[in-house]
PDB file of N, CA and C in Angstrom:
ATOM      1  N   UNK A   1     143.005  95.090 111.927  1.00  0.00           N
ATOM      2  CA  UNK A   1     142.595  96.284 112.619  1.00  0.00           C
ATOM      3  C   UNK A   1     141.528  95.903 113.653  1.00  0.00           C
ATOM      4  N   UNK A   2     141.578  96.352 114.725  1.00  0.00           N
ATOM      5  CA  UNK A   2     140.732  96.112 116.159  1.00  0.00           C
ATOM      6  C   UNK A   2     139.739  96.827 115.614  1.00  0.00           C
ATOM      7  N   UNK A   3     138.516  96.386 115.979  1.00  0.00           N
ATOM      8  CA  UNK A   3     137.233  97.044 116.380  1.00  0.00           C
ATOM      9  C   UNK A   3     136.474  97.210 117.724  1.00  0.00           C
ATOM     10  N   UNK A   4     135.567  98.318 117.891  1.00  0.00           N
ATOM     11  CA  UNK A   4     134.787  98.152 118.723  1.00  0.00           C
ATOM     12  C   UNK A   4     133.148  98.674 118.807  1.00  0.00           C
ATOM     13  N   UNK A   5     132.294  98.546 119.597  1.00  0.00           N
ATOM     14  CA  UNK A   5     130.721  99.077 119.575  1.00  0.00           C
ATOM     15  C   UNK A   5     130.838 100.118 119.888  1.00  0.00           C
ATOM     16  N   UNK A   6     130.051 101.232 119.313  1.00  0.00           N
ATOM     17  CA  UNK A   6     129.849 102.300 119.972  1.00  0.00           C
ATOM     18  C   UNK A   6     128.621 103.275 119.849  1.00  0.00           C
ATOM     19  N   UNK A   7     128.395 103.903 120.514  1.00  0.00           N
ATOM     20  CA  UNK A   7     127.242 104.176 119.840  1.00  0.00           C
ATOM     21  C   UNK A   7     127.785 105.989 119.009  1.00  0.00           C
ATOM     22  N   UNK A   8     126.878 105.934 117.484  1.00  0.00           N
ATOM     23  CA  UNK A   8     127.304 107.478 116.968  1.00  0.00           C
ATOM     24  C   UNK A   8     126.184 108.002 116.784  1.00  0.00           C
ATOM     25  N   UNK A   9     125.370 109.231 117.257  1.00  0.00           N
ATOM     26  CA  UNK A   9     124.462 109.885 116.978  1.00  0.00           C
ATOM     27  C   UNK A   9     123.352 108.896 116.733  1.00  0.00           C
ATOM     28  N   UNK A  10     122.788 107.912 118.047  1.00  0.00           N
ATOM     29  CA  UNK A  10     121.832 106.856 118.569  1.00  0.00           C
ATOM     30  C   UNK A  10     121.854 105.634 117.281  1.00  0.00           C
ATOM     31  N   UNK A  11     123.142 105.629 116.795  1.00  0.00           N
ATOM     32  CA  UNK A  11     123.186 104.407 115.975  1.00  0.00           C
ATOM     33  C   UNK A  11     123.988 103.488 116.558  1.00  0.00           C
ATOM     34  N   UNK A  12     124.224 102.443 116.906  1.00  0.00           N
ATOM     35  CA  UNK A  12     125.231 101.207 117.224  1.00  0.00           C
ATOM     36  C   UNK A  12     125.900 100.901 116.294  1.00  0.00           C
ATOM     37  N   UNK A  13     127.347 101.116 116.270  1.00  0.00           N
ATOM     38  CA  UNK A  13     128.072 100.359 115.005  1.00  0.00           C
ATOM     39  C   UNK A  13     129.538 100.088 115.398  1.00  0.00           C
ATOM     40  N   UNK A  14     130.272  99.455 114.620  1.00  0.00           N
ATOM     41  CA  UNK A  14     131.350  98.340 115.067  1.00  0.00           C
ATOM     42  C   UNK A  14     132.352  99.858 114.526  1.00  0.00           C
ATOM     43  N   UNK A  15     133.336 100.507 115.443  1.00  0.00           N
ATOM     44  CA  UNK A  15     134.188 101.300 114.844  1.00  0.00           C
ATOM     45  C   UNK A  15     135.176 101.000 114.879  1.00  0.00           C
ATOM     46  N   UNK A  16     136.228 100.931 113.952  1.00  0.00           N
ATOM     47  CA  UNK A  16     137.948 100.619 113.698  1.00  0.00           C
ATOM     48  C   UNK A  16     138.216 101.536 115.251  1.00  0.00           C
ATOM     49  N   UNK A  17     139.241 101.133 116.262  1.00  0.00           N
ATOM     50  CA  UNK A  17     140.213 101.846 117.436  1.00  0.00           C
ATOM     51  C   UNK A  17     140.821 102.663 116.719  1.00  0.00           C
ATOM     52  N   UNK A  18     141.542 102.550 115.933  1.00  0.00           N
ATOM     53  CA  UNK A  18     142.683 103.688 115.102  1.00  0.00           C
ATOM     54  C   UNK A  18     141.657 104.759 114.996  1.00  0.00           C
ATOM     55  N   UNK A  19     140.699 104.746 114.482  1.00  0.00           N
ATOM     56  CA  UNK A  19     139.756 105.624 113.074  1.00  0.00           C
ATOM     57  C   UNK A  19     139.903 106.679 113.805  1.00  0.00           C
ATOM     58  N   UNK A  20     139.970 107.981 112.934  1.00  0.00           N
ATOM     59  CA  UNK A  20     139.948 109.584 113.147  1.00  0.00           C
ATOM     60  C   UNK A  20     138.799 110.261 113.141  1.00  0.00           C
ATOM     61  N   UNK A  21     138.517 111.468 113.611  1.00  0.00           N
ATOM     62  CA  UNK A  21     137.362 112.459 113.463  1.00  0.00           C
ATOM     63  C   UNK A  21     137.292 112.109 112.182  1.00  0.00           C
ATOM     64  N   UNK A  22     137.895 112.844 111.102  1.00  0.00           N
ATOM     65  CA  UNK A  22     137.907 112.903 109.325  1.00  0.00           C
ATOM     66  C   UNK A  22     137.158 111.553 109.097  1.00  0.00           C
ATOM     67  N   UNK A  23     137.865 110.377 109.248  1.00  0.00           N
ATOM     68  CA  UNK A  23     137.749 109.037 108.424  1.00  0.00           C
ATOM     69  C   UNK A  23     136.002 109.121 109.119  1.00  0.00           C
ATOM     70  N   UNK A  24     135.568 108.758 110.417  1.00  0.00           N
ATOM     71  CA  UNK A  24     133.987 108.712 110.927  1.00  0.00           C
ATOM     72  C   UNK A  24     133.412 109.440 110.334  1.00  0.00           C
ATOM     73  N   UNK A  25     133.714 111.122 109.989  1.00  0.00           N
ATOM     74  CA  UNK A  25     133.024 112.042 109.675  1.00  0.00           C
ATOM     75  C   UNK A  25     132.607 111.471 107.993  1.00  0.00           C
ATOM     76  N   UNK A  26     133.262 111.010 106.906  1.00  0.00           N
ATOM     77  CA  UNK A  26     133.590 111.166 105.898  1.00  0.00           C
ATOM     78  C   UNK A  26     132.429 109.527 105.772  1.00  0.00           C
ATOM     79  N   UNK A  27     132.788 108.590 106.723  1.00  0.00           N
ATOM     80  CA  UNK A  27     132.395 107.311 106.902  1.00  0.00           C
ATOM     81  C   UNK A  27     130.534 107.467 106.712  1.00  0.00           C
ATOM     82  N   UNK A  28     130.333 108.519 107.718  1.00  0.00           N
ATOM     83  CA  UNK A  28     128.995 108.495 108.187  1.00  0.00           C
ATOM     84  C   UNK A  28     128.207 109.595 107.481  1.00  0.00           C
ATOM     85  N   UNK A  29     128.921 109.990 106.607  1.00  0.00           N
ATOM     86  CA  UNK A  29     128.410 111.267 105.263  1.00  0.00           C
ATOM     87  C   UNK A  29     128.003 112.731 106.717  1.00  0.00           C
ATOM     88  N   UNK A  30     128.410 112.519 107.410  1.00  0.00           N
ATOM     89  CA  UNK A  30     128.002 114.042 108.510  1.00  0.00           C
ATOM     90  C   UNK A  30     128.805 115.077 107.298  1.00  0.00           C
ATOM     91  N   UNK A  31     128.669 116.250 108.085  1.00  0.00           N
ATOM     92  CA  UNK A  31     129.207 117.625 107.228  1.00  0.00           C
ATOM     93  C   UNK A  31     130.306 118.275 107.964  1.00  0.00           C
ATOM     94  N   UNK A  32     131.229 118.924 107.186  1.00  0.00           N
ATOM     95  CA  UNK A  32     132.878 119.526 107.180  1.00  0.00           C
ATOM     96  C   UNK A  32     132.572 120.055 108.764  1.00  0.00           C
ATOM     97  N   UNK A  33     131.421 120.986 108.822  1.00  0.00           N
ATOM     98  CA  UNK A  33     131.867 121.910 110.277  1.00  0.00           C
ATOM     99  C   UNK A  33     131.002 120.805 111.321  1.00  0.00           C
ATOM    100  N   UNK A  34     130.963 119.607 111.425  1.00  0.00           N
ATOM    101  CA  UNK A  34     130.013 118.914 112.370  1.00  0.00           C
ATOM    102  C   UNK A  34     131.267 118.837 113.420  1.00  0.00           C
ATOM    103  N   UNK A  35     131.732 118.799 114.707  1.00  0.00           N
ATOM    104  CA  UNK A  35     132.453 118.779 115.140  1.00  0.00           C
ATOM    105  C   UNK A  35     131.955 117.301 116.281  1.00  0.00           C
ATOM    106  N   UNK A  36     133.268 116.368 116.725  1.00  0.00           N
ATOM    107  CA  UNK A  36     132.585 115.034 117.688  1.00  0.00           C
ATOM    108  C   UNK A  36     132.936 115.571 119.044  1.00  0.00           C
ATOM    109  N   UNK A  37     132.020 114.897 119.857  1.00  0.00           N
ATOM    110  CA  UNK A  37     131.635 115.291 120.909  1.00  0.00           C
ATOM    111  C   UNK A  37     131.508 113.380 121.602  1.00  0.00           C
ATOM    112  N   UNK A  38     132.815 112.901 122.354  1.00  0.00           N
ATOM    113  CA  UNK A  38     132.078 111.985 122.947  1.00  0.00           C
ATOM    114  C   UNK A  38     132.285 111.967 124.578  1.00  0.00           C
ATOM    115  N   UNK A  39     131.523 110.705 125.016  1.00  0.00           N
ATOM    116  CA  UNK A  39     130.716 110.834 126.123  1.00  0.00           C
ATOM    117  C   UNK A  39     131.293 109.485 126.853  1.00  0.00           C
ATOM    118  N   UNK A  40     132.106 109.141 127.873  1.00  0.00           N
ATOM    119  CA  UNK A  40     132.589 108.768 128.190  1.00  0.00           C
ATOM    120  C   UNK A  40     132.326 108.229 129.599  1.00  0.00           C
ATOM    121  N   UNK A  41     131.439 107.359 130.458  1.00  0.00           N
ATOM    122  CA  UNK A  41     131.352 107.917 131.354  1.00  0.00           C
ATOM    123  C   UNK A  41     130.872 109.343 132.044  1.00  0.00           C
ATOM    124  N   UNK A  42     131.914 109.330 133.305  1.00  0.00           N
ATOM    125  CA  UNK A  42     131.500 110.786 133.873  1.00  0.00           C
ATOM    126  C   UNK A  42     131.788 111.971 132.912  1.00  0.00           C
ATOM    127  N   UNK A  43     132.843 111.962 132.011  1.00  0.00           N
ATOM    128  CA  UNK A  43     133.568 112.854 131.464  1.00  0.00           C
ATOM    129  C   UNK A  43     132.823 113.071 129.783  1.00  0.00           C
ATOM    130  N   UNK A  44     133.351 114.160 129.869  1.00  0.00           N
ATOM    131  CA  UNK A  44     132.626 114.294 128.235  1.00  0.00           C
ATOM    132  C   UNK A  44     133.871 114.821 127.639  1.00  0.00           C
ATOM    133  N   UNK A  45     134.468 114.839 126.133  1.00  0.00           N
ATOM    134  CA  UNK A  45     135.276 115.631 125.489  1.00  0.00           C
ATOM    135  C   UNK A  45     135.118 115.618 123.861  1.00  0.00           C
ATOM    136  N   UNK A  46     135.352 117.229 123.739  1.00  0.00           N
ATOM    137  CA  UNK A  46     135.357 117.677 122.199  1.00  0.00           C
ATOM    138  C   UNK A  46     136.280 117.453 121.535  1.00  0.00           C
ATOM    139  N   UNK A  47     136.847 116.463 120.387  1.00  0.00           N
ATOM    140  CA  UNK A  47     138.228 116.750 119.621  1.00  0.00           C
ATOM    141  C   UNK A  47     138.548 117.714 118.789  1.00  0.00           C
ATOM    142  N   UNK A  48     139.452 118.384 118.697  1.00  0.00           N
ATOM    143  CA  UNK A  48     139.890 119.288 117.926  1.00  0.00           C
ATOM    144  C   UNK A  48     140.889 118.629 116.899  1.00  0.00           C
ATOM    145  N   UNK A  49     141.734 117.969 117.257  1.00  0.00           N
ATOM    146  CA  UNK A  49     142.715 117.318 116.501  1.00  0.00           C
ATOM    147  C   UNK A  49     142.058 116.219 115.826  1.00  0.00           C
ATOM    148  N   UNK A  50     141.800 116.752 114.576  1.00  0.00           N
ATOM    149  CA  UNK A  50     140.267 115.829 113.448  1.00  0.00           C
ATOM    150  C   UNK A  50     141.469 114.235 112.794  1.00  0.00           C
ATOM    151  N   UNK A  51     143.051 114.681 113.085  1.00  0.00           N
ATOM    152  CA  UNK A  51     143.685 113.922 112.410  1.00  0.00           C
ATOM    153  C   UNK A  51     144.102 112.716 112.916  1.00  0.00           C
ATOM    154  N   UNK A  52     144.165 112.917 114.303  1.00  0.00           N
ATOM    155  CA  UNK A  52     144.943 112.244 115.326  1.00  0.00           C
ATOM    156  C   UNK A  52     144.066 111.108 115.505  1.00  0.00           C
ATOM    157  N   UNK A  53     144.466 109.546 115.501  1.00  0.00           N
ATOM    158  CA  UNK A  53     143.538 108.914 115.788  1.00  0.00           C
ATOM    159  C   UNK A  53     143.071 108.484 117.284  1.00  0.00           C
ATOM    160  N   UNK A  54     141.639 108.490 117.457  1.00  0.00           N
ATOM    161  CA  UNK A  54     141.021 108.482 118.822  1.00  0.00           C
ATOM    162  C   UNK A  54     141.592 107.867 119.676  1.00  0.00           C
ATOM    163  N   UNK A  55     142.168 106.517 119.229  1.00  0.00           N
ATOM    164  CA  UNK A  55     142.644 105.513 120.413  1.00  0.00           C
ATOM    165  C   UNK A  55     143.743 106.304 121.376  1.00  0.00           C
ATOM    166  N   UNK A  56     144.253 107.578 120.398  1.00  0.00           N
ATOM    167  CA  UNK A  56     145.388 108.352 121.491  1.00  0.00           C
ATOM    168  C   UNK A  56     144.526 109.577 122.387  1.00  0.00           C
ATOM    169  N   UNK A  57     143.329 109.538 122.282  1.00  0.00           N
ATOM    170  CA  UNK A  57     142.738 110.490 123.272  1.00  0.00           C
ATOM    171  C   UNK A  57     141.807 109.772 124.234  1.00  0.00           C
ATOM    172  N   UNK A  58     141.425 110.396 124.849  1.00  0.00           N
ATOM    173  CA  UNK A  58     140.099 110.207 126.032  1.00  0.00           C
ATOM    174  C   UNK A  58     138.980 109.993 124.995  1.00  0.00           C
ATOM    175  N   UNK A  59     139.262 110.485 124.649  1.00  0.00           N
ATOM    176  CA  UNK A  59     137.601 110.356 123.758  1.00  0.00           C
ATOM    177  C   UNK A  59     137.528 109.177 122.662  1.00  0.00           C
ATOM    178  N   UNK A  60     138.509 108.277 122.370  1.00  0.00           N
ATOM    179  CA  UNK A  60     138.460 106.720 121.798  1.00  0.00           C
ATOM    180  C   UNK A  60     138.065 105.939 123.180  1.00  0.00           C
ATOM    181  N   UNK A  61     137.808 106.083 124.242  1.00  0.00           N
ATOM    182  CA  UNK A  61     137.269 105.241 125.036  1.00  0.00           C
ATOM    183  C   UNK A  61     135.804 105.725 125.388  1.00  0.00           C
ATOM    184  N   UNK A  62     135.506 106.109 124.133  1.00  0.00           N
ATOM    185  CA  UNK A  62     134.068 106.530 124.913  1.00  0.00           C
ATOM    186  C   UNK A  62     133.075 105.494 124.482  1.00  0.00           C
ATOM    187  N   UNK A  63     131.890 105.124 124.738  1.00  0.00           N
ATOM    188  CA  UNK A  63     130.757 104.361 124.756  1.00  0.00           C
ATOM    189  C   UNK A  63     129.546 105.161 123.533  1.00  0.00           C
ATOM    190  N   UNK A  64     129.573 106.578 123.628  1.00  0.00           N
ATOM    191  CA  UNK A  64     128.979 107.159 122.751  1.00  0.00           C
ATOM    192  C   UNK A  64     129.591 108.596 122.456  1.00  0.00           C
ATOM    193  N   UNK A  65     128.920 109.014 120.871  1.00  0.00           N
ATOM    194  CA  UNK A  65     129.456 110.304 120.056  1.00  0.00           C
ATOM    195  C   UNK A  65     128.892 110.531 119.480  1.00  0.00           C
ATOM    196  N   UNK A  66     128.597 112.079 119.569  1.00  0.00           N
ATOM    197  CA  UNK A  66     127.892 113.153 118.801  1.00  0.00           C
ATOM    198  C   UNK A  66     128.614 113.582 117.644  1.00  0.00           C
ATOM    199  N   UNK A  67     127.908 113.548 117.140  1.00  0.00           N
ATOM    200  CA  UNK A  67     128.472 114.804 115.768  1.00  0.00           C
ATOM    201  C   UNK A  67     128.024 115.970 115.656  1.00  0.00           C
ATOM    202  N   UNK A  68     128.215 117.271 116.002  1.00  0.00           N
ATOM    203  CA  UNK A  68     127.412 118.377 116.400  1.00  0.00           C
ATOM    204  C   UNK A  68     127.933 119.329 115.378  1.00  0.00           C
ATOM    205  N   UNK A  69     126.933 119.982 114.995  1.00  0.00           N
ATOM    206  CA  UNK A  69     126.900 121.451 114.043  1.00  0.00           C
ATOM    207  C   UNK A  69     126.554 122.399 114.942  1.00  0.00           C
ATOM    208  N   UNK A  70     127.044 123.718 114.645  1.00  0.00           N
ATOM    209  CA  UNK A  70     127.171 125.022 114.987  1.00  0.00           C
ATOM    210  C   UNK A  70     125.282 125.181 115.630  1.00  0.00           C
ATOM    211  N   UNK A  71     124.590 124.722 114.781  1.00  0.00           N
ATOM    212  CA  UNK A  71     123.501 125.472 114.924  1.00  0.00           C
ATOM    213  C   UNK A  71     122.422 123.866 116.059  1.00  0.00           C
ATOM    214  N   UNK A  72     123.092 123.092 116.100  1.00  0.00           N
ATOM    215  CA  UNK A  72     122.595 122.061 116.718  1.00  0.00           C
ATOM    216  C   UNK A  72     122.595 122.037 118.064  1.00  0.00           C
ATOM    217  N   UNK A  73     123.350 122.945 118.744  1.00  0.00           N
ATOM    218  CA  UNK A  73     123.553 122.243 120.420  1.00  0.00           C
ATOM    219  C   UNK A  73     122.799 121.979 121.820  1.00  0.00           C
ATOM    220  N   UNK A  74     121.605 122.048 120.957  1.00  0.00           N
ATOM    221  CA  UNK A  74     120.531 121.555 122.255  1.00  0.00           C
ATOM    222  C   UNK A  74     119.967 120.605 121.715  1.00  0.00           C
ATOM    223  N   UNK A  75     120.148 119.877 120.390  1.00  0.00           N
ATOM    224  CA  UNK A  75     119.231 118.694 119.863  1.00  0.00           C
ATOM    225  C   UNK A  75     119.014 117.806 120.948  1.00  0.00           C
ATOM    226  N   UNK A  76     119.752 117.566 122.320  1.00  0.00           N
ATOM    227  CA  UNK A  76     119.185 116.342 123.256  1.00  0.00           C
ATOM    228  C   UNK A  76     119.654 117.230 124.520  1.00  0.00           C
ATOM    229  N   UNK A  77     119.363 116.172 125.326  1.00  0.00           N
ATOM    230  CA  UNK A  77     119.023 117.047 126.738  1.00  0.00           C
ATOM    231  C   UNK A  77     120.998 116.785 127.188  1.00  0.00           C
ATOM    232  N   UNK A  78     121.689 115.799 127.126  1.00  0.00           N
ATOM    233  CA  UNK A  78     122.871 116.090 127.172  1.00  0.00           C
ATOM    234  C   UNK A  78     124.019 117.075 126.539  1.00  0.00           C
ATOM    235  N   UNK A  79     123.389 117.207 125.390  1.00  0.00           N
ATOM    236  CA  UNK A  79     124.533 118.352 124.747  1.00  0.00           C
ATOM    237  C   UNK A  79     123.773 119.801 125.075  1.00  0.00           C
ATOM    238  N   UNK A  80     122.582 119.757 125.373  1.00  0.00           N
ATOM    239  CA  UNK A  80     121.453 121.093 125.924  1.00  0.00           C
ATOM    240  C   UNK A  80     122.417 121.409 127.228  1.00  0.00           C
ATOM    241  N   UNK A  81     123.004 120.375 127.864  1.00  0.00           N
ATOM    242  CA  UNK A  81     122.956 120.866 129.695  1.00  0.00           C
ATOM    243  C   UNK A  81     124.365 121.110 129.181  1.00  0.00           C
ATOM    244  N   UNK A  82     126.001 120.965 128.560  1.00  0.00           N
ATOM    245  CA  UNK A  82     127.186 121.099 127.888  1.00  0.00           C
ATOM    246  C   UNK A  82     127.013 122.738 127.713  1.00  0.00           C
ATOM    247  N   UNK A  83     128.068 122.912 128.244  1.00  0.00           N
ATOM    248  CA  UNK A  83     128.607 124.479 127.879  1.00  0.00           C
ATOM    249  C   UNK A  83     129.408 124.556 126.518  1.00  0.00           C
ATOM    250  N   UNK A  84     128.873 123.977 125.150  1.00  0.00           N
ATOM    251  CA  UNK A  84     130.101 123.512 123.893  1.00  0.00           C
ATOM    252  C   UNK A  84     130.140 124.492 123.151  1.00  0.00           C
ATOM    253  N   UNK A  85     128.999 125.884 123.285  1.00  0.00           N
ATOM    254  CA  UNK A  85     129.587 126.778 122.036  1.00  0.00           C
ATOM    255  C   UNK A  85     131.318 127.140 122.711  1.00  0.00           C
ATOM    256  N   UNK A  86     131.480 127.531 123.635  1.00  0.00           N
ATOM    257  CA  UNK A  86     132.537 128.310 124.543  1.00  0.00           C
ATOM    258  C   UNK A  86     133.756 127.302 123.681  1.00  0.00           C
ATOM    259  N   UNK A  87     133.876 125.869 123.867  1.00  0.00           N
ATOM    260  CA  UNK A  87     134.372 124.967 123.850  1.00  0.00           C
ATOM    261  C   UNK A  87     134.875 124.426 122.231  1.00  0.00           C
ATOM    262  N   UNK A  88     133.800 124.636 121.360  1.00  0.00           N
ATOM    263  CA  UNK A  88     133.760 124.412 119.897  1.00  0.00           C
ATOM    264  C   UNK A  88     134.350 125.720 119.601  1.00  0.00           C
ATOM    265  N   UNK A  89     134.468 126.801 120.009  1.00  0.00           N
ATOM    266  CA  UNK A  89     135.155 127.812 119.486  1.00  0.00           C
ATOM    267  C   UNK A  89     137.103 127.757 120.179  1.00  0.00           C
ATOM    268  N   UNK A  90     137.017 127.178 120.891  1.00  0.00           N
ATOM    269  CA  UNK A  90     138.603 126.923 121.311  1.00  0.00           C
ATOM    270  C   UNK A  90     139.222 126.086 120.244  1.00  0.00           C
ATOM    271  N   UNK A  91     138.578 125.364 119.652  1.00  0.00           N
ATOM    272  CA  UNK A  91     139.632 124.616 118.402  1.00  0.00           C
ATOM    273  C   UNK A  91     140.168 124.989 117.896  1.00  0.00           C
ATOM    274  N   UNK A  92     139.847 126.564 117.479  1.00  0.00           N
ATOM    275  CA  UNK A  92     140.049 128.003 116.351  1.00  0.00           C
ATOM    276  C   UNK A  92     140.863 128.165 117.454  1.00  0.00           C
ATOM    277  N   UNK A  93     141.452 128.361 118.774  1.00  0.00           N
ATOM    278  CA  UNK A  93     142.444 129.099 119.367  1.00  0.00           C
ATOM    279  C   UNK A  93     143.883 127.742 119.373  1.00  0.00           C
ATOM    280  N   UNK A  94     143.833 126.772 118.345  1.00  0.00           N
ATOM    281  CA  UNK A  94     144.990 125.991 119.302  1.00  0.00           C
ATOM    282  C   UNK A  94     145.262 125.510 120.937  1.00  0.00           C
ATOM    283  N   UNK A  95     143.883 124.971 121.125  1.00  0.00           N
ATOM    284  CA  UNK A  95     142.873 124.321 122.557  1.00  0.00           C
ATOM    285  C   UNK A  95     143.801 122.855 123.036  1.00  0.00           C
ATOM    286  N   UNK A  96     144.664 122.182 121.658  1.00  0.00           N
ATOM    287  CA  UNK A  96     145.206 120.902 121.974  1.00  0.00           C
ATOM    288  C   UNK A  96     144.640 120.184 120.918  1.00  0.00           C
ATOM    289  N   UNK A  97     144.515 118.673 121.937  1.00  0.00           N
ATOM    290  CA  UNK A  97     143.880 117.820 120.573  1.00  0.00           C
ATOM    291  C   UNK A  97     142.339 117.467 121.014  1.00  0.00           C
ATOM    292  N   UNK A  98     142.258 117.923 122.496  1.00  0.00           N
ATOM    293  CA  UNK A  98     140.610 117.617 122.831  1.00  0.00           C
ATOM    294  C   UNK A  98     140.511 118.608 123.962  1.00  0.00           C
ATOM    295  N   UNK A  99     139.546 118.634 124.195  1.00  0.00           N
ATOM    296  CA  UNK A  99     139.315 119.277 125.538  1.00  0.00           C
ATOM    297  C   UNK A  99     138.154 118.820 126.544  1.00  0.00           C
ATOM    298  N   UNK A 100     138.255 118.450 127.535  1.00  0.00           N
ATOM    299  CA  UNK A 100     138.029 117.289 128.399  1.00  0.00           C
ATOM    300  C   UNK A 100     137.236 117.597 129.738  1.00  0.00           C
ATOM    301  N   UNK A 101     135.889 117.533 130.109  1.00  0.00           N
ATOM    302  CA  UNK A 101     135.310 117.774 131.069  1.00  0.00           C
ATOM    303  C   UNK A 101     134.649 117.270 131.652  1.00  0.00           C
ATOM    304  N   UNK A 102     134.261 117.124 132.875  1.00  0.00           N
ATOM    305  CA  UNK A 102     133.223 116.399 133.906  1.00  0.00           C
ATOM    306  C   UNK A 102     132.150 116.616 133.233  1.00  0.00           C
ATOM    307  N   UNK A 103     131.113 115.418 132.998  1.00  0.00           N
ATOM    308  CA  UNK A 103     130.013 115.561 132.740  1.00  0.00           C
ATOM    309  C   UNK A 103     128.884 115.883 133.467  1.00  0.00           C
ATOM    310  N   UNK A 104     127.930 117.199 132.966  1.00  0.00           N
ATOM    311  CA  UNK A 104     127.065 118.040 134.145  1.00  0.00           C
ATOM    312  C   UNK A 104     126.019 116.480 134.299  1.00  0.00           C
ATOM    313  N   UNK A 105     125.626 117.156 135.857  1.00  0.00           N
ATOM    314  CA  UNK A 105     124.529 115.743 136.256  1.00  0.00           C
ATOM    315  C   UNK A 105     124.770 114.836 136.841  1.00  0.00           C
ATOM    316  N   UNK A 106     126.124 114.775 136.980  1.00  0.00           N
ATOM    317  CA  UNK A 106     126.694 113.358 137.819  1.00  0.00           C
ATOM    318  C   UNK A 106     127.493 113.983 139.181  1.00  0.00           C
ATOM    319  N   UNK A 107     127.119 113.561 140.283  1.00  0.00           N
ATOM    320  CA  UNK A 107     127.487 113.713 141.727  1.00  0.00           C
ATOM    321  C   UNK A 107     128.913 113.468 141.742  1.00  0.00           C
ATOM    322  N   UNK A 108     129.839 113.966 141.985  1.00  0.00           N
ATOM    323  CA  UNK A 108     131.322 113.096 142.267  1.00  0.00           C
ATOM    324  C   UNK A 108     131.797 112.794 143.919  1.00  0.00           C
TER     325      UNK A 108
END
């Protein structure tokens, strides 16, 4: 199984490419409603599809990932400036398997 660095909630650690929302979530003891949030470059995206493994989304190429709870979304100044309640509530509508946006702050 491939690995790679990444950073999860300002920790550095070696993550399996395959690995899923579930398996990280379960890995890193976070909690059922923490939802990931990674950061990619310019782009930022939320997964919804907890099953699917990352390497098939935008968001397995990211460099860093949040794990965010309902009541958390200003803990740093990047997920503060993120429009994610709007966004964390689309998972509940059948949104896909992520949902995928320009990250605020960066000039294009």
């Amino acid at each position: 199984m491939e690995t790679r660095w990444a950073t999860v909630d300002g920790v550095t650690l070696e993550l399996p490419t395959d690995s899923t929302v579930c398996e990280l979530r379960d890995a890193l003891y976070k909690l059922d409603d923490a939802a990931l949030v990674a950061v990619t470059g310019d782009l930022v995206s939320v997964v919804h599809d907890e099953d699917r493994p990352l390497s098939e989304l935008v968001a397995g190429c990211a460099e860093t990932y949040y794990f965010l709870r309902p009541n958390e979304l200003e803990r740093n100044e990047l997920v503060a400036a993120l429009d994610l309640e709007s966004t964390l509530s689309e998972s509940d509508d059948g949104a896909g398997a992520e949902t995928t946006f320009q990250r605020p702050g960066i000039d294009h």
